[in-house]
N, C-alpha and C. Protein backbone atom coordinates (compact mmCIF):
# COMPACT_ATOMS: atom_id res chain seq x y z
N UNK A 1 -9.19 -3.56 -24.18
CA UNK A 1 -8.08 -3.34 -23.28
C UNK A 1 -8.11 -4.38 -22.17
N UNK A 2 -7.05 -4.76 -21.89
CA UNK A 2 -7.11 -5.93 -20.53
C UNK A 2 -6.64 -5.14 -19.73
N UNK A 3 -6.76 -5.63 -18.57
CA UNK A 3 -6.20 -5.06 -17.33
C UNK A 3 -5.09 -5.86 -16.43
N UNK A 4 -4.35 -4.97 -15.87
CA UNK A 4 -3.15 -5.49 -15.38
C UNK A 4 -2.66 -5.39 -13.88
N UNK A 5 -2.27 -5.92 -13.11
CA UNK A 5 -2.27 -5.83 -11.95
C UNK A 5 -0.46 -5.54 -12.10
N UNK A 6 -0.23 -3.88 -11.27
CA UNK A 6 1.87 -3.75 -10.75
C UNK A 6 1.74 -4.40 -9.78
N UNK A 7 2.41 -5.03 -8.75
CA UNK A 7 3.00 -5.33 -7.68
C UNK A 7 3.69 -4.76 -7.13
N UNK A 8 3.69 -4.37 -6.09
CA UNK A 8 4.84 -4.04 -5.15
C UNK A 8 5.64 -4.28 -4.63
N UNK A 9 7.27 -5.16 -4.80
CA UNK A 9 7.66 -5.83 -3.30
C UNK A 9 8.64 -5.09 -3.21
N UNK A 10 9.01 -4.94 -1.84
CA UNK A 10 10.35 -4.18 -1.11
C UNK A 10 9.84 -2.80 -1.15
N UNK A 11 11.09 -2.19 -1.47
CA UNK A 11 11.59 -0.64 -1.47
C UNK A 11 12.00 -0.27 0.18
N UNK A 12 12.76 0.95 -0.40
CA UNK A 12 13.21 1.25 1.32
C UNK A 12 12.07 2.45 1.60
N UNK A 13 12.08 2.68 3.28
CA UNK A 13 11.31 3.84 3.09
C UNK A 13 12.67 4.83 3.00
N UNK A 14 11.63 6.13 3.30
CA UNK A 14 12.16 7.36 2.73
C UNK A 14 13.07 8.00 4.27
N UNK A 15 14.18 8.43 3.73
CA UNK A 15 14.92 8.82 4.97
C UNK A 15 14.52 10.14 5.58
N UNK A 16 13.26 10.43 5.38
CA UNK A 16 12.80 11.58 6.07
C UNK A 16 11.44 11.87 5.80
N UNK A 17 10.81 12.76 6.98
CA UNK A 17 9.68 12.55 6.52
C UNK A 17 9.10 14.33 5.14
N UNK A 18 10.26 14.79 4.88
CA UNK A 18 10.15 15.60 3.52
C UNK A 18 10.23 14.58 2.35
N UNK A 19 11.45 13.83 2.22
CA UNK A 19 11.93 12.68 1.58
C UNK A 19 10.56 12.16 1.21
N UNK A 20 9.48 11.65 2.10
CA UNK A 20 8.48 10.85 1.81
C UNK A 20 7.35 11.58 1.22
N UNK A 21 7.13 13.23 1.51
CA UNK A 21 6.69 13.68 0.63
C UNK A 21 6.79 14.27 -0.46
N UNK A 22 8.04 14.02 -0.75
CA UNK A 22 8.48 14.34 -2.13
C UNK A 22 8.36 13.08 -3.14
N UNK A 23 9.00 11.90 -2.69
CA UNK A 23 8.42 10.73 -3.18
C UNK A 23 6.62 10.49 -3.36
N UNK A 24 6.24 10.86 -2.52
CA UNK A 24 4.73 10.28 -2.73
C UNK A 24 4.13 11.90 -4.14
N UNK A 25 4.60 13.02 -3.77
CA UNK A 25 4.33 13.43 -5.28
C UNK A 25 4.64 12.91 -6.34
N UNK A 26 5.78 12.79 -6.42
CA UNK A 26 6.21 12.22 -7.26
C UNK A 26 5.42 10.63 -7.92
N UNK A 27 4.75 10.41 -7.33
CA UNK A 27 4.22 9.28 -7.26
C UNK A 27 2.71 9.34 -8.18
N UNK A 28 2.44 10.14 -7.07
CA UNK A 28 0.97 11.10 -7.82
C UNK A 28 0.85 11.64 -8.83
N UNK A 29 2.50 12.33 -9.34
CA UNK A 29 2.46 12.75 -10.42
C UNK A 29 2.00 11.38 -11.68
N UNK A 30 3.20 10.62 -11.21
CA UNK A 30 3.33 9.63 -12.21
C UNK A 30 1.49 8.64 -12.70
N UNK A 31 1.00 8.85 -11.62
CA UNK A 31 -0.63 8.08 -11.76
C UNK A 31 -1.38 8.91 -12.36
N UNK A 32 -1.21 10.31 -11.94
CA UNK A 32 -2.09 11.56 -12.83
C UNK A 32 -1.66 11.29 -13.65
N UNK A 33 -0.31 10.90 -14.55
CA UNK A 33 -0.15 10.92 -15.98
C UNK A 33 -0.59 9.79 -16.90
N UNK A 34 -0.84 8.68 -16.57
CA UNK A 34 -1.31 7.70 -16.91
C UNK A 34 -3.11 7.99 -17.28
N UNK A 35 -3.43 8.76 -16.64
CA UNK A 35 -4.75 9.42 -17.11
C UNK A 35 -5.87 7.98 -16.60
N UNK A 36 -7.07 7.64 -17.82
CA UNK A 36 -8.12 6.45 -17.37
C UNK A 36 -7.50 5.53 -17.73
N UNK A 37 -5.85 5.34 -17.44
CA UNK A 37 -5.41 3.91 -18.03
C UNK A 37 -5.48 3.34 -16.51
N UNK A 38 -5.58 3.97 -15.14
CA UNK A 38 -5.30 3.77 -13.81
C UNK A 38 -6.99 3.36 -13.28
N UNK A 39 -6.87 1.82 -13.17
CA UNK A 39 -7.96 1.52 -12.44
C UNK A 39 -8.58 1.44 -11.29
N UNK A 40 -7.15 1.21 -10.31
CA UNK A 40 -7.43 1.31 -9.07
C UNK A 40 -5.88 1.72 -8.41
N UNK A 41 -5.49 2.58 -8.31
CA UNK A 41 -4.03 3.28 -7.57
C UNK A 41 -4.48 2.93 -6.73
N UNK A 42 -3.18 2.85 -5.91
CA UNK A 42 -2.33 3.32 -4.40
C UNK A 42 -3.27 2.12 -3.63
N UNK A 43 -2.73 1.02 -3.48
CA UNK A 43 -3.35 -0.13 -2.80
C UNK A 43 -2.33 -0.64 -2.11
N UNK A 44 -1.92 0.38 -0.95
CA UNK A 44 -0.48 -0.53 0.04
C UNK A 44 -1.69 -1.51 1.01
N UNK A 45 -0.40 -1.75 1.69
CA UNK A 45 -1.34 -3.27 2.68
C UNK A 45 -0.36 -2.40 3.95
N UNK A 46 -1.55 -2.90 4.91
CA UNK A 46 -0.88 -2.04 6.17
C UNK A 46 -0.58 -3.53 6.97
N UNK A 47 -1.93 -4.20 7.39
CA UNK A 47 -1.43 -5.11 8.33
C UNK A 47 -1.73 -6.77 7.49
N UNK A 48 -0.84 -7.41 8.05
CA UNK A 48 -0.69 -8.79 6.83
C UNK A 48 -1.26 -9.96 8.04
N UNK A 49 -1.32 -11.46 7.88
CA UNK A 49 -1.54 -12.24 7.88
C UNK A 49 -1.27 -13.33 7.32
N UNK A 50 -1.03 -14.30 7.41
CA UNK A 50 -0.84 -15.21 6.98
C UNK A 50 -1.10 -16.77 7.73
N UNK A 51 -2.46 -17.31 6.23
CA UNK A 51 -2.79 -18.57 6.35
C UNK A 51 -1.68 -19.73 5.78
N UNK A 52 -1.47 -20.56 6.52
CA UNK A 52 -1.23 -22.28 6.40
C UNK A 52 -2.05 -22.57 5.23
N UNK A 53 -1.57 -23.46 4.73
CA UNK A 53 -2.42 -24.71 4.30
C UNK A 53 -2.71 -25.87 5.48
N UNK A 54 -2.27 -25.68 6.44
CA UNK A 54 -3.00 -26.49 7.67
C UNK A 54 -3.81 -25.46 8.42
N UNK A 55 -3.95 -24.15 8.17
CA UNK A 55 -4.53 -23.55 8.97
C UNK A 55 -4.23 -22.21 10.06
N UNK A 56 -2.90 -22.85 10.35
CA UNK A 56 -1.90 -21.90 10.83
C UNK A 56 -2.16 -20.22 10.44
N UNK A 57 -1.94 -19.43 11.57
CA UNK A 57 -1.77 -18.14 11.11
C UNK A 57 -0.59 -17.52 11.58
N UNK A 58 -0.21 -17.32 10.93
CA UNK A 58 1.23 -15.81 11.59
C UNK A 58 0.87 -14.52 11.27
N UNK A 59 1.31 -13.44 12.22
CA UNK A 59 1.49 -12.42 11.74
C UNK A 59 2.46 -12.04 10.85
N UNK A 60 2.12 -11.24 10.07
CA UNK A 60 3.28 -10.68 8.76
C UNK A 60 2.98 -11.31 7.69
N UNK A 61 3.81 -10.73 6.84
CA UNK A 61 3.91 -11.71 4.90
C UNK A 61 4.69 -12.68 4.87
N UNK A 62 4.78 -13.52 4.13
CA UNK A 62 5.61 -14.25 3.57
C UNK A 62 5.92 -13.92 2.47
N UNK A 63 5.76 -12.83 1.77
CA UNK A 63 6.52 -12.15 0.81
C UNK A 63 6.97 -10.75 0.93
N UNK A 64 7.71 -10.05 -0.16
CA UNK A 64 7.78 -8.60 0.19
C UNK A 64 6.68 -7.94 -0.05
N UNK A 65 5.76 -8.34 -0.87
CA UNK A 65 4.66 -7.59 -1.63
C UNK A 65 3.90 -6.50 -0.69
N UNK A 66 3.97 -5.09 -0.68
CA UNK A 66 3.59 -4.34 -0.43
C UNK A 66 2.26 -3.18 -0.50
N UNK A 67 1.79 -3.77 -1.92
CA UNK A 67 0.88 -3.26 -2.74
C UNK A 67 0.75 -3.30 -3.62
N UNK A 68 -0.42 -2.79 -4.47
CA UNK A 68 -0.21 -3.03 -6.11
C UNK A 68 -1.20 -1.57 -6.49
N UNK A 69 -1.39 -1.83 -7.80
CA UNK A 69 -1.90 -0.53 -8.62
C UNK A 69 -2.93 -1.32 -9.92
N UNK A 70 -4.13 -1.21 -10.37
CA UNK A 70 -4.29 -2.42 -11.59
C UNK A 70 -4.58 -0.92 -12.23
N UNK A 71 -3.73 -1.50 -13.83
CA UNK A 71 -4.11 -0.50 -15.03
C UNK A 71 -4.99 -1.04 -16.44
N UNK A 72 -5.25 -0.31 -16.91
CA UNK A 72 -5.72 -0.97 -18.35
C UNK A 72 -4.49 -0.49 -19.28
N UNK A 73 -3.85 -1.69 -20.06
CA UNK A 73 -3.33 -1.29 -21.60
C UNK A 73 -3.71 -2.27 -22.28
N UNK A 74 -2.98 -2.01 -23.56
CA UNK A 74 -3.53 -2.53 -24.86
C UNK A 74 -2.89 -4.12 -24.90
N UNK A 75 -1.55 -3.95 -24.28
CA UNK A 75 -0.78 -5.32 -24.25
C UNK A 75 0.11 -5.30 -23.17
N UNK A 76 0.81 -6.75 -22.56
CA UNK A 76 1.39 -6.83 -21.37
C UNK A 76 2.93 -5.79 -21.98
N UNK A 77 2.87 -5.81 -23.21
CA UNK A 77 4.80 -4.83 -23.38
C UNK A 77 4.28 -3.53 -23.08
N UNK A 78 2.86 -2.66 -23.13
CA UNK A 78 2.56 -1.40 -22.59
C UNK A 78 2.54 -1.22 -21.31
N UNK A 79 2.11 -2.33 -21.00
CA UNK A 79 1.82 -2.02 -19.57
C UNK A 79 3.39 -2.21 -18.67
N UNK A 80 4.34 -3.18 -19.05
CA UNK A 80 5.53 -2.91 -18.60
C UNK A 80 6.24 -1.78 -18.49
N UNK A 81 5.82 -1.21 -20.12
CA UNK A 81 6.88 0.06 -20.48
C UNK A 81 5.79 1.25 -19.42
N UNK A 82 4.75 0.85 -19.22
CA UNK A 82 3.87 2.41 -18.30
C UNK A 82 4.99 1.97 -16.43
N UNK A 83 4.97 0.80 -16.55
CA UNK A 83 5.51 0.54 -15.51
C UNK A 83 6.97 0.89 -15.26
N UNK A 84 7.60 0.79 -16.26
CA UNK A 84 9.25 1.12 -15.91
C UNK A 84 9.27 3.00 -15.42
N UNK A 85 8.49 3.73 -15.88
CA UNK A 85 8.65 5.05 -15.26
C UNK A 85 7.98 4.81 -13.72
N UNK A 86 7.70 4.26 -12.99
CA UNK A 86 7.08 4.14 -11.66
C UNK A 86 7.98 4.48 -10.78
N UNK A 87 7.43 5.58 -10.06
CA UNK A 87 8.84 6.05 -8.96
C UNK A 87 8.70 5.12 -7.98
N UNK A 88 8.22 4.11 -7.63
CA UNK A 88 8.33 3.01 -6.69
C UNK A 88 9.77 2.48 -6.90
N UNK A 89 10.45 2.57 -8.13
CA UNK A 89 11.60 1.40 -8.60
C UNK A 89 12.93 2.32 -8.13
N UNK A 90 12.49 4.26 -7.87
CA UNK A 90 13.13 5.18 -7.14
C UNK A 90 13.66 4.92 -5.86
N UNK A 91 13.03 3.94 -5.24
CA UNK A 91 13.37 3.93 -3.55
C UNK A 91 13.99 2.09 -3.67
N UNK A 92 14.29 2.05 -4.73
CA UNK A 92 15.04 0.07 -4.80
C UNK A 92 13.88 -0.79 -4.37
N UNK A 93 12.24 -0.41 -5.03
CA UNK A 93 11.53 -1.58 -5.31
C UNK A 93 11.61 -2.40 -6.05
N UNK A 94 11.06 -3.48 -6.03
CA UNK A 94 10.66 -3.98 -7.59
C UNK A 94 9.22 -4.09 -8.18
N UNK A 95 8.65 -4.08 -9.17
CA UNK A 95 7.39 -4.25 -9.50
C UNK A 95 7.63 -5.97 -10.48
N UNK A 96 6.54 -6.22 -9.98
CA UNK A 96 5.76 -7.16 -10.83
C UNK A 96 4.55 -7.06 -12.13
N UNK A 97 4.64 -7.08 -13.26
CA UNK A 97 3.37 -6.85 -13.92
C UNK A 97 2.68 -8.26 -14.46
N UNK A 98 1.41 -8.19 -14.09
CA UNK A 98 1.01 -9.27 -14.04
C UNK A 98 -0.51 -9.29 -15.00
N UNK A 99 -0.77 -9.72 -16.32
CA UNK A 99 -2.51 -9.84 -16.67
C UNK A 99 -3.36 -10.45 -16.13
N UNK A 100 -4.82 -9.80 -15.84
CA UNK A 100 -5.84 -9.98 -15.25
C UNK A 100 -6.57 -10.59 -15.97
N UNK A 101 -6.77 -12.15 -15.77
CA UNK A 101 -7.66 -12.75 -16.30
C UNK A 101 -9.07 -12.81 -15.99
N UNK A 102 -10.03 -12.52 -16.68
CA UNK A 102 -11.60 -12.37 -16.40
C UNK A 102 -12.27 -13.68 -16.50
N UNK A 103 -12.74 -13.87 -15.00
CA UNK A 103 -12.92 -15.15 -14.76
C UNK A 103 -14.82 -15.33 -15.05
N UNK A 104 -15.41 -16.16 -15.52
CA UNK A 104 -16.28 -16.28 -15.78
C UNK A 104 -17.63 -15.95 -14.18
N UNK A 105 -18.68 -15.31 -14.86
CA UNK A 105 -19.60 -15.78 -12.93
C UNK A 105 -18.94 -14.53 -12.03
């Protein structure tokens, strides 16, 4: 099995704070169902940074990317199709699925 890194970018938040816990079950549900295919859930980023290539730092992203999730499947079309039920794509995210290459060392 390889492993796969979702991405997170965007989504809106939730227009309430019931709204947000109904979403985040919903959420939970969806990772409980995936069973030991879920390697590492629920990896938001709270506070960002950002390096230059001269060095420079700003506060914030330079992307939307919000978080990610890494799973194990059998091939990158499973791991898409585990991905298209993701209630993240519920609130107008988008995901990224991306394979994890195992780097030598």
């Amino acid at each position: 099995m390889s492993q796969y890194m979702i991405t997170y970018l965007g989504g809106d938040q939730p227009s309430s704070p019931e709204a947000g816990k109904a979403h985040f079950a919903k959420y939970q549900s969806w990772l409980a169902s995936l069973g030991d295919a879920v390697v590492s859930p629920m990896n938001p980023f709270k506070e960002t940074s950002t390096v230059g290539p001269d060095g420079s730092v700003t506060s914030g992203s330079s992307t939307k990317m919000s978080g990610y999730t890494v799973i194990e499947a059998s091939s990158i079309e499973s791991a898409v199709e585990i991905t298209q039920a993701c209630p993240f794509l519920d609130i107008g995210g988008t995901l990224e699925v991306s394979e994890l290459m195992q780097m030598p060392g």
